[in-house]
Protein backbone atom coordinates (compact mmCIF):
# COMPACT_ATOMS: atom_id res chain seq x y z
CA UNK A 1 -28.36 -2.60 -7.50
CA UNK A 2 -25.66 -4.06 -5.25
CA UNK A 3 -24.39 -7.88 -4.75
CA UNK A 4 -22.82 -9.05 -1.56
CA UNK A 5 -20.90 -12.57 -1.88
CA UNK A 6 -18.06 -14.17 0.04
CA UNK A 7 -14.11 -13.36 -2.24
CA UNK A 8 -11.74 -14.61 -0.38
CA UNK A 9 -9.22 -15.41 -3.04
CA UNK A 10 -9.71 -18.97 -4.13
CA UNK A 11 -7.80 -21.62 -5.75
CA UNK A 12 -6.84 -20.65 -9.14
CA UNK A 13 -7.05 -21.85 -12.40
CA UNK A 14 -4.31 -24.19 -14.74
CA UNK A 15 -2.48 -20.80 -15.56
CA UNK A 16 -2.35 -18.13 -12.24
CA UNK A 17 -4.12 -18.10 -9.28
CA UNK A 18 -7.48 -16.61 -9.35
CA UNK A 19 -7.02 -13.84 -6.81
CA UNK A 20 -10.96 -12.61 -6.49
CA UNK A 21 -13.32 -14.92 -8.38
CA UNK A 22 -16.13 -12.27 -7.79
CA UNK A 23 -13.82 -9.71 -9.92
CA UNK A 24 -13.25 -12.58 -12.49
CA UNK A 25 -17.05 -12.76 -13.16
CA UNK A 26 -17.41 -8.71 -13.35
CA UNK A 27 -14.84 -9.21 -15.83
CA UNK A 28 -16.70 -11.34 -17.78
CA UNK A 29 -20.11 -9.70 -17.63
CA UNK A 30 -18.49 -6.61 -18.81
CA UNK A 31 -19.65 -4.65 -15.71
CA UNK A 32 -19.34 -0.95 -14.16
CA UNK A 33 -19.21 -0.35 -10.75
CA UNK A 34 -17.33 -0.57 -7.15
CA UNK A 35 -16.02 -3.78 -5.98
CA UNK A 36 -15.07 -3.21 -2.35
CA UNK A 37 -12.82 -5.91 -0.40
CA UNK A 38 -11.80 -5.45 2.66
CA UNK A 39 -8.40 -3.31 1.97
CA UNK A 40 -9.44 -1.46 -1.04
CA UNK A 41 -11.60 -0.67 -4.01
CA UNK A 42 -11.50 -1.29 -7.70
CA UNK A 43 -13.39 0.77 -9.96
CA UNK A 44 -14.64 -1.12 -13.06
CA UNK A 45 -16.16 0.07 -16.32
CA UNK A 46 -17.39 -2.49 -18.80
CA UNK A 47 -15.22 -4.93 -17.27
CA UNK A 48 -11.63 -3.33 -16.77
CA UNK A 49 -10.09 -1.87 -13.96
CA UNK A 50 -9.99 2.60 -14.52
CA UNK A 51 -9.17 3.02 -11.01
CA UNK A 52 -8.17 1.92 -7.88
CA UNK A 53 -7.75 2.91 -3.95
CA UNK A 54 -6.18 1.69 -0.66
CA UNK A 55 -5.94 3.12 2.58
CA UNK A 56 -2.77 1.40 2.53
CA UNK A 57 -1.29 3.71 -0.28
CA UNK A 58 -0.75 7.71 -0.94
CA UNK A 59 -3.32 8.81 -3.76
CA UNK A 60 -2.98 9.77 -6.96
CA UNK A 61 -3.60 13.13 -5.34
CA UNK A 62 -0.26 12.85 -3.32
CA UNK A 63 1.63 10.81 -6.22
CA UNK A 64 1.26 14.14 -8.46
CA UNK A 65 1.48 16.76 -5.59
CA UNK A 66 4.45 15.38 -3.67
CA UNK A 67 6.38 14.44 -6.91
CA UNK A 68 6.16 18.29 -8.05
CA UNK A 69 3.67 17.01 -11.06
CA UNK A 70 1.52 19.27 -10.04
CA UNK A 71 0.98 21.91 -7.65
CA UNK A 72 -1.69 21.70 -4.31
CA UNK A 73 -3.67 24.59 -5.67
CA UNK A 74 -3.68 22.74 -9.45
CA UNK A 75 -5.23 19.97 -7.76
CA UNK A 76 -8.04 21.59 -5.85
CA UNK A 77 -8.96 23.58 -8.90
CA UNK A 78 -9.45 20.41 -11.53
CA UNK A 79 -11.91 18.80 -7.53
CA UNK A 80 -13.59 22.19 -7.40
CA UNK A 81 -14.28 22.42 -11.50
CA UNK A 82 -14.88 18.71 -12.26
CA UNK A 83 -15.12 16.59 -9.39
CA UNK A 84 -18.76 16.85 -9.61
CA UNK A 85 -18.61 15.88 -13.70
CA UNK A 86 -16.61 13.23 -12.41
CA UNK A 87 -13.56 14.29 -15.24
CA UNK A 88 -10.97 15.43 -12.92
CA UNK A 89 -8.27 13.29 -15.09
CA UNK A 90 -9.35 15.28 -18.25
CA UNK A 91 -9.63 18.43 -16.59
CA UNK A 92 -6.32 18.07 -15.39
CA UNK A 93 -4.98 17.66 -18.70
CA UNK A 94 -7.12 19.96 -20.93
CA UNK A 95 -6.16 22.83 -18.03
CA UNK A 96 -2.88 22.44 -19.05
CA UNK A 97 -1.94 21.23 -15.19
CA UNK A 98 -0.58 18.18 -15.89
CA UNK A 99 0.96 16.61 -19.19
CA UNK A 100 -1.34 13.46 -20.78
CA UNK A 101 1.82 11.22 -20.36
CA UNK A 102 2.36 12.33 -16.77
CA UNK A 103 -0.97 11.69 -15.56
CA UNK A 104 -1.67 8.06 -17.46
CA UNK A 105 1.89 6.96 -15.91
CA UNK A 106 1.10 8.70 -12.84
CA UNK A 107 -2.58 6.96 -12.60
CA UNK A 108 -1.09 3.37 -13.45
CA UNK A 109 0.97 3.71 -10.47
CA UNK A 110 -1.55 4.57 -8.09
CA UNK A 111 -4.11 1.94 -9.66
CA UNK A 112 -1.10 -1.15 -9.27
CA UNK A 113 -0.11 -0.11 -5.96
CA UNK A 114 -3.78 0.22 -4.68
CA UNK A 115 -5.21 -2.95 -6.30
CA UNK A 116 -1.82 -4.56 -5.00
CA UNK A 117 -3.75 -4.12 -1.34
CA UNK A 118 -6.56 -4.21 -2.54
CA UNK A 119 -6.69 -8.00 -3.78
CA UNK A 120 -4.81 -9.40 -0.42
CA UNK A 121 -5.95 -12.69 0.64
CA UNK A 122 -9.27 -11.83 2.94
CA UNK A 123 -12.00 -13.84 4.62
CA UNK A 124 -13.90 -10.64 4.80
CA UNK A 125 -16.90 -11.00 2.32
CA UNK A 126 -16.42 -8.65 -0.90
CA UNK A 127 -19.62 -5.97 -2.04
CA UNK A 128 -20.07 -4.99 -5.38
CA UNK A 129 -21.64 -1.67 -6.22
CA UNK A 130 -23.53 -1.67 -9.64
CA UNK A 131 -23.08 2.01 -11.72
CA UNK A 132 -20.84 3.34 -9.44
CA UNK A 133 -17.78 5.57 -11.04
CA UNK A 134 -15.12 7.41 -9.21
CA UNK A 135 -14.56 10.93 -9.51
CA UNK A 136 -11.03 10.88 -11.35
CA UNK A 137 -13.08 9.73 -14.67
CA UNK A 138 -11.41 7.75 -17.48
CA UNK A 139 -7.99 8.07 -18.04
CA UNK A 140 -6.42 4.69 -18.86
CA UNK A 141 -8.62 1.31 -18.50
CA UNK A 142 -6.47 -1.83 -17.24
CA UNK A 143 -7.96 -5.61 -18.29
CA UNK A 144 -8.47 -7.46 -15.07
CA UNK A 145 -5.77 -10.26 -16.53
CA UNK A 146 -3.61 -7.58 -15.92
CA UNK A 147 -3.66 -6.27 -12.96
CA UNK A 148 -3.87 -9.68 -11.08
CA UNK A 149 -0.50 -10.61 -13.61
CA UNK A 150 0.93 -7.67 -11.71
CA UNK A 151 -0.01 -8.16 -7.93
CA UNK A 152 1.19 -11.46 -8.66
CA UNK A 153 4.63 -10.32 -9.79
CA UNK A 154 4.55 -7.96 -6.95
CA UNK A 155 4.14 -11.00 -4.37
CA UNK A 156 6.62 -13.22 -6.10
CA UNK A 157 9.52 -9.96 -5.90
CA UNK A 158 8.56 -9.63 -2.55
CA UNK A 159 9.33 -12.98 -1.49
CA UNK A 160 12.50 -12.76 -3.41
CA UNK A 161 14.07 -10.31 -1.78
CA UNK A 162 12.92 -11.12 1.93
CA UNK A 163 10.14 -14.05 2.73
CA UNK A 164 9.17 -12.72 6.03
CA UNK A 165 6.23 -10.18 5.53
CA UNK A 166 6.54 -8.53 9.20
CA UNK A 167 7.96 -5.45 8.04
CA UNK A 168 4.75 -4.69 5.45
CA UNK A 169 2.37 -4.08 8.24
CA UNK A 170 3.93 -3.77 11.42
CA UNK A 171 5.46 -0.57 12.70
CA UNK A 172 9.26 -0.92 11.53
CA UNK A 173 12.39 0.40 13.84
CA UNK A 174 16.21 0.86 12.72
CA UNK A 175 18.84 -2.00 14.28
CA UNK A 176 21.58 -0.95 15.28
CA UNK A 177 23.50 -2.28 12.68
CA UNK A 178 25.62 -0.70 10.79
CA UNK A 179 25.51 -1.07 6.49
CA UNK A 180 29.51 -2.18 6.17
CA UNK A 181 31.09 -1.98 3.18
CA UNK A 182 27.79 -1.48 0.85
CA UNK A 183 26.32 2.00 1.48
CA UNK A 184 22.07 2.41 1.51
CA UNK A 185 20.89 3.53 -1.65
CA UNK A 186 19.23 7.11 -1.32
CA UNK A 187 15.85 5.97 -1.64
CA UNK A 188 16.00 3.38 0.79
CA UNK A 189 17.90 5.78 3.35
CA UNK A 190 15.00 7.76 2.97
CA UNK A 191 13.17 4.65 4.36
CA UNK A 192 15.54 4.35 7.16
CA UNK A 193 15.28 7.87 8.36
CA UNK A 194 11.51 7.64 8.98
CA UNK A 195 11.65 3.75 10.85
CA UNK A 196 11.10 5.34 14.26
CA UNK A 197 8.90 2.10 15.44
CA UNK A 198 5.94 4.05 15.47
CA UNK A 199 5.17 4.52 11.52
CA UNK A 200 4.35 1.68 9.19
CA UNK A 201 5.18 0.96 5.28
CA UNK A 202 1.82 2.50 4.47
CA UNK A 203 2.93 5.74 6.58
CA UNK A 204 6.27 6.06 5.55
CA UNK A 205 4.68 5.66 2.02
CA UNK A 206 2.34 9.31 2.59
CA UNK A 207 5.34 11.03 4.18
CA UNK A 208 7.43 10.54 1.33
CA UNK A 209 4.22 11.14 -1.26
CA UNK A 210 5.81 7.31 -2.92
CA UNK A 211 4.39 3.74 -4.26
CA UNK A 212 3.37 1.84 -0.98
CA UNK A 213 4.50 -1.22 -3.01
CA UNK A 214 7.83 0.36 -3.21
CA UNK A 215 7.99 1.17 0.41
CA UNK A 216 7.89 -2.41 0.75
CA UNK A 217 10.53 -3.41 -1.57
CA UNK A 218 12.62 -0.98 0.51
CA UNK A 219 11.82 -2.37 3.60
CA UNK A 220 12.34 -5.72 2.78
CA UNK A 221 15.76 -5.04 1.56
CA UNK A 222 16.63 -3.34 4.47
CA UNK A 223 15.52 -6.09 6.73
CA UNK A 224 17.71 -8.29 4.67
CA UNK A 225 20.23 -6.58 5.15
CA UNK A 226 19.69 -6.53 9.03
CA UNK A 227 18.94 -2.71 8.84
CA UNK A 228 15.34 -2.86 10.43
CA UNK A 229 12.98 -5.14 12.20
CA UNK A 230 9.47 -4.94 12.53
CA UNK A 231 7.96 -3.80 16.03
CA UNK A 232 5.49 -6.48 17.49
CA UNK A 233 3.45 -5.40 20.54
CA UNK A 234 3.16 -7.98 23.11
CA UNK A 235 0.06 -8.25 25.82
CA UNK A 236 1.29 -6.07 28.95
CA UNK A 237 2.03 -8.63 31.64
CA UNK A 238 -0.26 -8.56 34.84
CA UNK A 239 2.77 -6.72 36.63
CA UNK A 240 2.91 -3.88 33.94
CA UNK A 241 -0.15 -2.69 35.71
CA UNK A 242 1.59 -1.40 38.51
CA UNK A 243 3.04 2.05 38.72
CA UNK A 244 6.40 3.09 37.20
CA UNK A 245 6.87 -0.43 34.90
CA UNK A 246 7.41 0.61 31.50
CA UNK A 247 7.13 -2.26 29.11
CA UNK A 248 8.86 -1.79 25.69
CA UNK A 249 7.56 -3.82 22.20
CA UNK A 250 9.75 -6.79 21.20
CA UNK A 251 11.50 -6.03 17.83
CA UNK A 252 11.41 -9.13 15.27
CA UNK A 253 14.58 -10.49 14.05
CA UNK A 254 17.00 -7.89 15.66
CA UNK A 255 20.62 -8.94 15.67
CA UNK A 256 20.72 -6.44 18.73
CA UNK A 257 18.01 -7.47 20.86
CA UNK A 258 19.91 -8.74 23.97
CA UNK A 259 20.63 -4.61 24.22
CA UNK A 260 16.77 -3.54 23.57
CA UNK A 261 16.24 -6.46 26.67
CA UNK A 262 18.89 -4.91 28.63
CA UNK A 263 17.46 -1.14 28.04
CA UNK A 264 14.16 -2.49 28.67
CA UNK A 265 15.34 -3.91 32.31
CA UNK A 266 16.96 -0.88 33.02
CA UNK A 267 13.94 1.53 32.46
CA UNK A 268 11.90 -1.07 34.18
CA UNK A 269 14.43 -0.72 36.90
CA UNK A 270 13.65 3.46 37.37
């Protein structure tokens, strides 16, 4: 059984902002299943959130593996012996692969980050799957109230730190300024390294096996600071057509981009 109904994030109530009225009512009728919105899914079972997934963020596979939690081969061993039973999470643990206390921290991070995507604003009608369960199996249930407390948070810090959102879906490039007096933190130099203008938050995010959500805190900290700029592609000009123009992407809010014009001329120029 399957319902289909428009979730586009609605007005909210006295208290916060309802963020998915369709997940509100699954809440309440204490229901298991999918609910799939256009940038992720949220697993429910009898009304809270055990899981959660974005093509926007790494896995919980790539949270353990990358983090040296757990090893590739542990991994494939708890799909190949459980996946099926749908109790990779207690496989994991009863194996002896990963510690309990690993894998519940390690599974609340990869359920806030995904639902973090996953309950974006959207236009993009929402379906709910009744009886469906994910693979992973229980490990630690979430109440609905709490997860949308959270993504809230998340959007409020965000804003904080740097109100333009270009940088958390555009590919991001390095100024050419320089960080003065205040040195990058190692994490977010990490960041800075892989802004090449061609990767996104959400890539840099599987390179680096970290929270997508804290990709984004990065970024937008670095594009405070002046340190990157997202990449916006602009329609090719009827000249670009001809042969030898090269036309380069305009870079948002670059305190250098009177030298990306002038490079841009010059190749032009070739």
């Amino acid at each position: 059984m399957s319902a289909i109904a428009a979730d586009p994030g609605a007005p909210g109530t006295d208290r916060l902002p309802v963020l998915s009225p369709m997940l509100q009512r699954l809440a309440a009728e204490r229901a298991t299943g999918a609910l799939m919105r256009d940038r992720g899914t949220l697993y429910l079972a009898d009304g809270q959130v055990v899981h959660a997934e974005s093509p926007a963020t790494p896995g919980i596979d790539v949270l353990l593996t990358t983090g040296g939690t757990l090893r590739h081969e542990g991994w494939w061993d708890a799909v190949a012996q459980a996946g099926a039973g749908q109790r990779v999470g207690r496989y994991l643990v009863d194996s002896g692969h990963v510690p309990g206390g690993a894998l519940e921290l390690c599974h609340l991070g990869a359920l806030y980050d995904a639902a973090f995507f996953a309950l974006a604003p959207t236009g993009t009608p929402a379906r709910f799957r009744y009886g469906v369960s994910h693979w992973i199996g229980p490990v630690r249930p979430v109440p609905v109230a709490a997860v949308q407390r959270e993504t809230l948070r998340r959007r409020e810090l965000l804003d904080r730190i740097w109100p333009d959102p270009a940088c958390d879906s555009a590919p991001v490039v390095r100024s050419s300024a320089h960080p003065g007096d205040s040195p990058v933190p190692a994490r977010q130099r990490a960041v800075l390294e892989l802004a090449d203008g061609v990767r996104t938050a959400s890539d840099i995010a599987q390179a680096l096996g970290r929270s997508a959500f804290h990709i984004l805190v990065d970024l937008r900290r670095l594009a405070a600071a002046g340190l990157v700029a997202a990449v916006r592609a602009q329609p090719l000009p009827a000249a670009a057509s001809s042969p030898g123009r090269i036309t380069l992407p305009e870079v948002t809010a670059d305190p250098d981009i009177a030298l990306l014009r002038r490079l841009r001329d010059a190749l032009e120029a070739l």
